[in-house]
N, C-alpha and C. Protein backbone atom coordinates (compact mmCIF):
# COMPACT_ATOMS: atom_id res chain seq x y z
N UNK A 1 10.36 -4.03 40.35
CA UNK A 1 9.02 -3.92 40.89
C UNK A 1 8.61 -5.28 41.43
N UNK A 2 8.29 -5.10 42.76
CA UNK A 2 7.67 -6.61 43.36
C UNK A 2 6.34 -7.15 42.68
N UNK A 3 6.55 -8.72 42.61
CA UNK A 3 5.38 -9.06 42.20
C UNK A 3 4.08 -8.63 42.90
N UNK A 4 3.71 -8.44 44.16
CA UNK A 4 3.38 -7.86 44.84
C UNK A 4 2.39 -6.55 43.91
N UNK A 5 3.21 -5.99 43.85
CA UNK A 5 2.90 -4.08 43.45
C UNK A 5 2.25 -4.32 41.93
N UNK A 6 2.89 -5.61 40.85
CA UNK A 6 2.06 -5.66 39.49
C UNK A 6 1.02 -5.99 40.04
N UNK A 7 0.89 -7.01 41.21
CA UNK A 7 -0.80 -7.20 41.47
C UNK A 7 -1.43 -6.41 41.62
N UNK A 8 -1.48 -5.55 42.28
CA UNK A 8 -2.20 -4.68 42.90
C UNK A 8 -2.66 -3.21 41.59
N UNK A 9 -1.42 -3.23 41.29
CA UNK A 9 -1.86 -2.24 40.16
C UNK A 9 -3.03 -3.55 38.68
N UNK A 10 -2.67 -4.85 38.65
CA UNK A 10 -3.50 -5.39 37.88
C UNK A 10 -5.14 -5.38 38.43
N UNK A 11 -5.11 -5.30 39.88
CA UNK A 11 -6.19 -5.29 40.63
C UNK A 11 -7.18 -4.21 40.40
N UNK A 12 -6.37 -2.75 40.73
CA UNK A 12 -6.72 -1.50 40.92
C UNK A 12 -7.34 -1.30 39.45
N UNK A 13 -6.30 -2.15 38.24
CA UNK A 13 -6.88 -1.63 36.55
C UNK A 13 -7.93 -2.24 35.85
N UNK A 14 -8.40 -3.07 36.48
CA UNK A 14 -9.35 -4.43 36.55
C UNK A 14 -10.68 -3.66 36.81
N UNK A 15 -10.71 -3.31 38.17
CA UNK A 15 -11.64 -2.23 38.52
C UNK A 15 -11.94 -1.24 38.06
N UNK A 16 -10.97 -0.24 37.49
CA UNK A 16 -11.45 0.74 36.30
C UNK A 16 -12.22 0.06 35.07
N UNK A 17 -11.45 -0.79 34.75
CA UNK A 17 -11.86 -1.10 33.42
C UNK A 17 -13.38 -1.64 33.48
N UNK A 18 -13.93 -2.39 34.79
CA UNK A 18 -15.81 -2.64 34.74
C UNK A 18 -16.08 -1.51 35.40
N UNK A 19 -15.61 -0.51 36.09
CA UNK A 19 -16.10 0.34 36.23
C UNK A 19 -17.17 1.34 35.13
N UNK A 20 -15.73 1.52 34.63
CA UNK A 20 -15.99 2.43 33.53
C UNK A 20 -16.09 1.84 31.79
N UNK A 21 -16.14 0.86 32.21
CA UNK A 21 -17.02 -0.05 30.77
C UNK A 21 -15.96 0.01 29.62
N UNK A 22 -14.77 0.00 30.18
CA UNK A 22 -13.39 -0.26 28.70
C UNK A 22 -13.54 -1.19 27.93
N UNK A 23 -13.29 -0.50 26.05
CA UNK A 23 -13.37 -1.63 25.40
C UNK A 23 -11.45 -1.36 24.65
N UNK A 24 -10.61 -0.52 25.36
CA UNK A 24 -8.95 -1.14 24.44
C UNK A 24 -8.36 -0.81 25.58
N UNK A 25 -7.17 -1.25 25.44
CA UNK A 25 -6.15 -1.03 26.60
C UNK A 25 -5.65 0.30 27.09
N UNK A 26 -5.66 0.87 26.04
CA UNK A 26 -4.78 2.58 25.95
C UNK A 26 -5.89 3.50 26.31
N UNK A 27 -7.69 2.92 26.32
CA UNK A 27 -8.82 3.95 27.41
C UNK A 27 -7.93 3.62 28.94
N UNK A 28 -7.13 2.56 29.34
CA UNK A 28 -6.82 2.80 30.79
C UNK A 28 -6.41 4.26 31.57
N UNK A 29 -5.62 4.40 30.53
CA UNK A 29 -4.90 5.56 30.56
C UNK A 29 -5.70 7.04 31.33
N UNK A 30 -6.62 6.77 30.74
CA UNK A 30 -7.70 7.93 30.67
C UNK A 30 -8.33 8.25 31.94
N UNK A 31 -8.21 6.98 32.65
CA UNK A 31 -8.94 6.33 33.89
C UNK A 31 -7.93 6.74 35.55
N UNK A 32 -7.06 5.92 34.76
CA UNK A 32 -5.70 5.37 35.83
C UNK A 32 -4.66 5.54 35.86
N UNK A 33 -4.44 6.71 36.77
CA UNK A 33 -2.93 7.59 36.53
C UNK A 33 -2.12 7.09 37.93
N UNK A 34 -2.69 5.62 38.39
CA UNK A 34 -1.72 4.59 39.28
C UNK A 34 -0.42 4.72 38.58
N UNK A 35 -0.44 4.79 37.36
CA UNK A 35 0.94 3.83 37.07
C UNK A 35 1.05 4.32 35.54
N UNK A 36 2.51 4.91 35.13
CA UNK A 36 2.74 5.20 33.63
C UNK A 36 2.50 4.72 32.56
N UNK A 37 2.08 4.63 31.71
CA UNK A 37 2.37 3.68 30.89
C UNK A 37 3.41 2.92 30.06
N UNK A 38 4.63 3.48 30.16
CA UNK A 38 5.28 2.94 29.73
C UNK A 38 6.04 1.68 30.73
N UNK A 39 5.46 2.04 32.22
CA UNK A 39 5.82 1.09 33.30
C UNK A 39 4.63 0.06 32.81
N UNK A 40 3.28 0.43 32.72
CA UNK A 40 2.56 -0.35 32.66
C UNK A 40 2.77 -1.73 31.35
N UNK A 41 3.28 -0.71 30.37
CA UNK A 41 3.82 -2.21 29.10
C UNK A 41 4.86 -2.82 30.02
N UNK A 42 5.96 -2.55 30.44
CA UNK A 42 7.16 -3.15 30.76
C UNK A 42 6.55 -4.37 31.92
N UNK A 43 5.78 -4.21 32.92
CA UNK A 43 5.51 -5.01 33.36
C UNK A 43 4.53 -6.14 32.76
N UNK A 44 4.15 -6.20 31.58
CA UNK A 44 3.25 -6.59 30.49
C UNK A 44 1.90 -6.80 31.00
N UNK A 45 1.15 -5.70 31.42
CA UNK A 45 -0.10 -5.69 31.93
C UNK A 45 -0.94 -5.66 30.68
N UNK A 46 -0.35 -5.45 29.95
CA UNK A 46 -1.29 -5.48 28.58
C UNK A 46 -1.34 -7.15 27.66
N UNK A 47 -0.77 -7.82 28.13
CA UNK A 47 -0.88 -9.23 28.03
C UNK A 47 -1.86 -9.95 28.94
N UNK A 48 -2.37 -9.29 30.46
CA UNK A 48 -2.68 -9.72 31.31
C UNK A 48 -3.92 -10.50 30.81
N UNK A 49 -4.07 -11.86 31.20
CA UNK A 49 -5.79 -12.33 31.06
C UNK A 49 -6.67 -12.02 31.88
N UNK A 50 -6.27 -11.56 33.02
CA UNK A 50 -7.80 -10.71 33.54
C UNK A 50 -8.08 -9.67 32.99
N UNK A 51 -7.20 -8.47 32.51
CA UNK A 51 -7.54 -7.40 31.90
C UNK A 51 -7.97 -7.68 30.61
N UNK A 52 -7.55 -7.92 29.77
CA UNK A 52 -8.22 -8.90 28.69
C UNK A 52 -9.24 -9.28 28.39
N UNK A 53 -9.27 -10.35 29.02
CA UNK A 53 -10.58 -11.04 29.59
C UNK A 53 -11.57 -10.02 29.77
N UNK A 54 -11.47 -8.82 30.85
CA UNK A 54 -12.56 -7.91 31.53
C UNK A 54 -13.23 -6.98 30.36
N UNK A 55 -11.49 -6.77 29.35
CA UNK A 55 -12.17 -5.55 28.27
C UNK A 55 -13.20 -6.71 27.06
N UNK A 56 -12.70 -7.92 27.32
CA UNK A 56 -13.33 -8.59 25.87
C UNK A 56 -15.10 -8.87 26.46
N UNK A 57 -15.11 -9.30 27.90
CA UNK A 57 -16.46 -9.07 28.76
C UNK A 57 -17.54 -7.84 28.26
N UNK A 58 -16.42 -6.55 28.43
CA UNK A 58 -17.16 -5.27 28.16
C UNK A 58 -17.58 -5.22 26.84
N UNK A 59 -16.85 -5.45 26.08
CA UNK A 59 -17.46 -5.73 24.54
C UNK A 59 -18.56 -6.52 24.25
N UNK A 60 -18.41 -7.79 24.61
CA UNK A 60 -19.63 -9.07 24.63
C UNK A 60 -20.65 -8.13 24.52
N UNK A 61 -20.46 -7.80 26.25
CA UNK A 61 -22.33 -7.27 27.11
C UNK A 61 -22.59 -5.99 25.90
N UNK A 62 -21.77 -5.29 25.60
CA UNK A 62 -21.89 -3.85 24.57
C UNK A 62 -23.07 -4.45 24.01
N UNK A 63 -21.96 -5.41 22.76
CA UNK A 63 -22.49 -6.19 21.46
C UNK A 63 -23.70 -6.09 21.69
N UNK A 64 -24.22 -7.20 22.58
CA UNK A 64 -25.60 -8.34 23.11
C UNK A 64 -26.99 -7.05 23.44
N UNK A 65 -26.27 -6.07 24.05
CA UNK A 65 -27.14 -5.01 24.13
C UNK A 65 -27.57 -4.58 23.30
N UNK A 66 -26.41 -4.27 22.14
CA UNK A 66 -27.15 -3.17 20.85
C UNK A 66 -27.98 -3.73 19.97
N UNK A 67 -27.19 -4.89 19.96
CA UNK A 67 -28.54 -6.26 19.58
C UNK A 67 -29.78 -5.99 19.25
N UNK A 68 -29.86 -6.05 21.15
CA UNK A 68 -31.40 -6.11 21.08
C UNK A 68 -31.54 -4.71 21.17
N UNK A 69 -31.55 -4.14 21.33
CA UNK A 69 -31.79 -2.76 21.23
C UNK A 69 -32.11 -2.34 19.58
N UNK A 70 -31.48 -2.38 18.37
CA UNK A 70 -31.24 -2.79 17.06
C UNK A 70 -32.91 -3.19 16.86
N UNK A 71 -33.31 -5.09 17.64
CA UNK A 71 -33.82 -5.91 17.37
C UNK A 71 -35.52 -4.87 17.78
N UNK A 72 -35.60 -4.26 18.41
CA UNK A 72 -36.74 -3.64 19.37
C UNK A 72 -36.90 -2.27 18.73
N UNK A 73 -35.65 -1.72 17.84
CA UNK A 73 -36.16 -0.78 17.29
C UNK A 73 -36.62 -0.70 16.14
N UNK A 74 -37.52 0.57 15.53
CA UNK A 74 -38.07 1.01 14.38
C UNK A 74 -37.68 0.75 13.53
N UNK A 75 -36.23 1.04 13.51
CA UNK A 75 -35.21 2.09 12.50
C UNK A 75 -34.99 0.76 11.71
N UNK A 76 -35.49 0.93 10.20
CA UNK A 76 -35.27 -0.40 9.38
C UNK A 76 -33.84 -0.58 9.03
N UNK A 77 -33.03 0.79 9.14
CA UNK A 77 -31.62 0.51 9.01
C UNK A 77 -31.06 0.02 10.09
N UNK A 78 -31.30 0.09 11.13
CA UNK A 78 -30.74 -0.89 12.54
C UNK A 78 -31.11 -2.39 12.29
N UNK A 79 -31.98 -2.49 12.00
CA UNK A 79 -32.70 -4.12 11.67
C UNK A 79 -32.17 -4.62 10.56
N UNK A 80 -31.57 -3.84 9.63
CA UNK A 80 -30.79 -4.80 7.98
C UNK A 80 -29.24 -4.67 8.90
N UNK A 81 -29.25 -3.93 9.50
CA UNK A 81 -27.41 -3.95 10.10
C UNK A 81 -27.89 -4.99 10.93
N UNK A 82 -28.58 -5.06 11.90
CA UNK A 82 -28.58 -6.78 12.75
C UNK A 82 -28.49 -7.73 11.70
N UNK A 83 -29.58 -7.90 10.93
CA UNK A 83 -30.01 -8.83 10.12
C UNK A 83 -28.67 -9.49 9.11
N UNK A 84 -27.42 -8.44 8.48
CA UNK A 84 -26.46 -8.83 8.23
C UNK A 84 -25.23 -8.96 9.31
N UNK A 85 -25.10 -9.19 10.49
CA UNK A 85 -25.02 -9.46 12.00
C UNK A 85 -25.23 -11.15 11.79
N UNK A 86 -25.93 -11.04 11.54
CA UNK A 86 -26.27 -12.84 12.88
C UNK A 86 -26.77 -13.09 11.22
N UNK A 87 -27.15 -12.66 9.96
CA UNK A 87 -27.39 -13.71 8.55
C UNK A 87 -26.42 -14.60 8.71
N UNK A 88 -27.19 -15.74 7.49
CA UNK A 88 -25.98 -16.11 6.69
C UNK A 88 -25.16 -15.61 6.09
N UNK A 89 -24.50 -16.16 5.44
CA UNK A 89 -23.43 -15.31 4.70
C UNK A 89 -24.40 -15.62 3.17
N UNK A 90 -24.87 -15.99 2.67
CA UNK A 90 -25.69 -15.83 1.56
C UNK A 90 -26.83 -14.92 1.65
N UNK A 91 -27.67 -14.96 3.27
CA UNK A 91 -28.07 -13.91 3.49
C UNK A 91 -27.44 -12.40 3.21
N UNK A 92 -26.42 -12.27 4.11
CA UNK A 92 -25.62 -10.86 3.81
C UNK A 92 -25.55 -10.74 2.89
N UNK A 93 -24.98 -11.61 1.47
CA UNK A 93 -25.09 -11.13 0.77
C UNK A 93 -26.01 -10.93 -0.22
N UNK A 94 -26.88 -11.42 -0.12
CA UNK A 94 -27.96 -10.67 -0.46
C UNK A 94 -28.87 -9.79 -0.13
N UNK A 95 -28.51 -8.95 0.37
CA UNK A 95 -28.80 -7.55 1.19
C UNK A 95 -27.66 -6.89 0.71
N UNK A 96 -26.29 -7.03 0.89
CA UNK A 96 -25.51 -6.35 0.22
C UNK A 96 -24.89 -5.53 -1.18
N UNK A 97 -25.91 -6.74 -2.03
CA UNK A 97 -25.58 -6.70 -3.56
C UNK A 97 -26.75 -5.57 -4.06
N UNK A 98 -26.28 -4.55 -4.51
CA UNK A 98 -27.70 -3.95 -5.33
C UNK A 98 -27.78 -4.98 -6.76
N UNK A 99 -28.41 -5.16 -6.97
CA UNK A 99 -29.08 -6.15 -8.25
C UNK A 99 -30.36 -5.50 -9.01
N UNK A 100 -30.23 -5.51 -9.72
CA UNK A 100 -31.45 -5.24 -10.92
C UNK A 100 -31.53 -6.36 -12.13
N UNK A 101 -33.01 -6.74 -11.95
CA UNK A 101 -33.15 -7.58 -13.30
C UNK A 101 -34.40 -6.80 -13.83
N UNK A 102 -34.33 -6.89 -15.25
CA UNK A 102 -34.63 -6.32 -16.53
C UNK A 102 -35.85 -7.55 -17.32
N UNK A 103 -37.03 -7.42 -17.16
CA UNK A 103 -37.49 -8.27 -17.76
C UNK A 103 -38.37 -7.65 -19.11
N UNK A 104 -37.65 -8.05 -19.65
CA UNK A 104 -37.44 -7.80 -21.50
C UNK A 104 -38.71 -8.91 -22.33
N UNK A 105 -40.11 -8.20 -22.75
CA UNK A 105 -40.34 -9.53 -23.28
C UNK A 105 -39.93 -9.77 -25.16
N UNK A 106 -39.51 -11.13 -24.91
CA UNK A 106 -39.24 -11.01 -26.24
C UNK A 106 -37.73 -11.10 -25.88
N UNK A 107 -36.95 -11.34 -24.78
CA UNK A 107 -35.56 -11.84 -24.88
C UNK A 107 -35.40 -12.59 -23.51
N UNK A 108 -34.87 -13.54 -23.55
CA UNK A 108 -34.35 -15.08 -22.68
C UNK A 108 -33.03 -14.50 -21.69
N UNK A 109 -33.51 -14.64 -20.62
CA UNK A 109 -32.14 -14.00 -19.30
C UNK A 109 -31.18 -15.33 -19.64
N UNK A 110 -30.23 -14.69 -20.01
CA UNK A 110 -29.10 -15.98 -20.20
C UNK A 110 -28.26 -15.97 -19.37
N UNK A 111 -28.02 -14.83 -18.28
CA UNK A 111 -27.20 -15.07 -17.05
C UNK A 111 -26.85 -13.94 -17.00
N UNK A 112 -25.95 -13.45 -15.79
CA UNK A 112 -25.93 -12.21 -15.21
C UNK A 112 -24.95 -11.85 -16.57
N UNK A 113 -24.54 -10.61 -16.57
CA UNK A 113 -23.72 -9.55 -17.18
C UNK A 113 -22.71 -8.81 -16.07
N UNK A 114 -21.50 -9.09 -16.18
CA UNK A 114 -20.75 -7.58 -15.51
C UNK A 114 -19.85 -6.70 -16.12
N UNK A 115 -20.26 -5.48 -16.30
CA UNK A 115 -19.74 -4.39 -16.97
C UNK A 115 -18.63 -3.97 -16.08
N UNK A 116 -17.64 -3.97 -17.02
CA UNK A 116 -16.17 -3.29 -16.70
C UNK A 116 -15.82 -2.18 -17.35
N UNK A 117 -15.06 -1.53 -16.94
CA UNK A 117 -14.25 -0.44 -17.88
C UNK A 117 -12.75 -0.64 -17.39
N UNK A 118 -12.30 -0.69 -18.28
CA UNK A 118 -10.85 -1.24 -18.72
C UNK A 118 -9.67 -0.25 -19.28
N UNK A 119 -8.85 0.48 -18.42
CA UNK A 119 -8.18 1.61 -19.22
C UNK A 119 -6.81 0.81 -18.63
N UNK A 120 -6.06 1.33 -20.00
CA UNK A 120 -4.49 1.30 -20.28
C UNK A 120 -3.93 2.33 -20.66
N UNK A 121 -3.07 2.93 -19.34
CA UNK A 121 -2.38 4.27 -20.00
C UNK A 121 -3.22 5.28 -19.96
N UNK A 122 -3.95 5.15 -19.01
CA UNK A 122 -5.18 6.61 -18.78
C UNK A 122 -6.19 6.36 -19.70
N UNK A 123 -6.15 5.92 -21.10
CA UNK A 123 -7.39 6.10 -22.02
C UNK A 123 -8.02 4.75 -22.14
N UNK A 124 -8.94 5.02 -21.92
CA UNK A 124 -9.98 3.83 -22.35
C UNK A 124 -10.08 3.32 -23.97
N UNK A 125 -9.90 1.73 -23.61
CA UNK A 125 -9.62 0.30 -24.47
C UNK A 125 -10.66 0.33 -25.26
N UNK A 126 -11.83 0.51 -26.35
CA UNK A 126 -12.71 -0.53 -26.95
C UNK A 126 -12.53 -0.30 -27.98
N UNK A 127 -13.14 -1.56 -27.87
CA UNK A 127 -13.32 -2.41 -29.33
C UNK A 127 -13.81 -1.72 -30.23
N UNK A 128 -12.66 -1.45 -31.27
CA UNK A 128 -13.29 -0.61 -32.22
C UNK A 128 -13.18 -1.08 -33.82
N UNK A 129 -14.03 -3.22 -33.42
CA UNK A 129 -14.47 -3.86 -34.38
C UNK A 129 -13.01 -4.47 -35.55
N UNK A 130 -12.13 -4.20 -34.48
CA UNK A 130 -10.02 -4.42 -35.15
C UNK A 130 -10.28 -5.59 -34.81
């Protein structure tokens, strides 16, 4: 195949792909029946940095949209999914963690607790004061 003809088919797949707003390589397919796909790996159009490049573009603008879209809407579950998006990571996780504290009067929080259950051999381990 002339270098020539990969251009043109990189050209022609370039154009589908902002056309029609591709975000993986194998939606080409769906689009662009220029060229097989198994011609299309062999000539390694799927390495290509413009195609690449164009699908990682389409993603960006996606992202940046739902964003704000997310950011402008109601929906308090769109706004904790942004909000763990663009948090910190101490943020996230604190939105992530369900937590409960217990305020007991008459006993001193001495630090978190984590409850396990612990089986060996299908049956459950405790302490039975041995």
């Amino acid at each position: 195949m002339a270098k020539s003809s990969k251009d043109k088919y990189e050209k022609d797949i370039l154009k589908v792909i902002k056309d029609n707003n591709l975000f993986v390589i194998t939606d080409i397919f769906a689009f662009y029946t220029g060229i097989k796909r198994s011609q299309f790996y062999n000539l390694k159009l799927d390495k290509s940095d413009s195609l690449l490049k164009a699908i990682d573009d389409n993603k960006s603008k996606t992202k940046v949209s739902l964003k704000n879209m997310w950011l402008k809407s109601g929906n308090p579950t769109l706004q904790i999914a942004l909000y763990k998006l663009i948090g910190t990571r101490e943020e996230y996780m604190a939105l992530a963690n369900a937590r409960q504290e217990m305020d007991i009067p008459g006993i001193e929080k001495i630090g978190e607790i984590v409850l396990t259950s612990v089986k060996s051999n299908g049956k459950n381990t405790r302490n039975k004061g041995n």
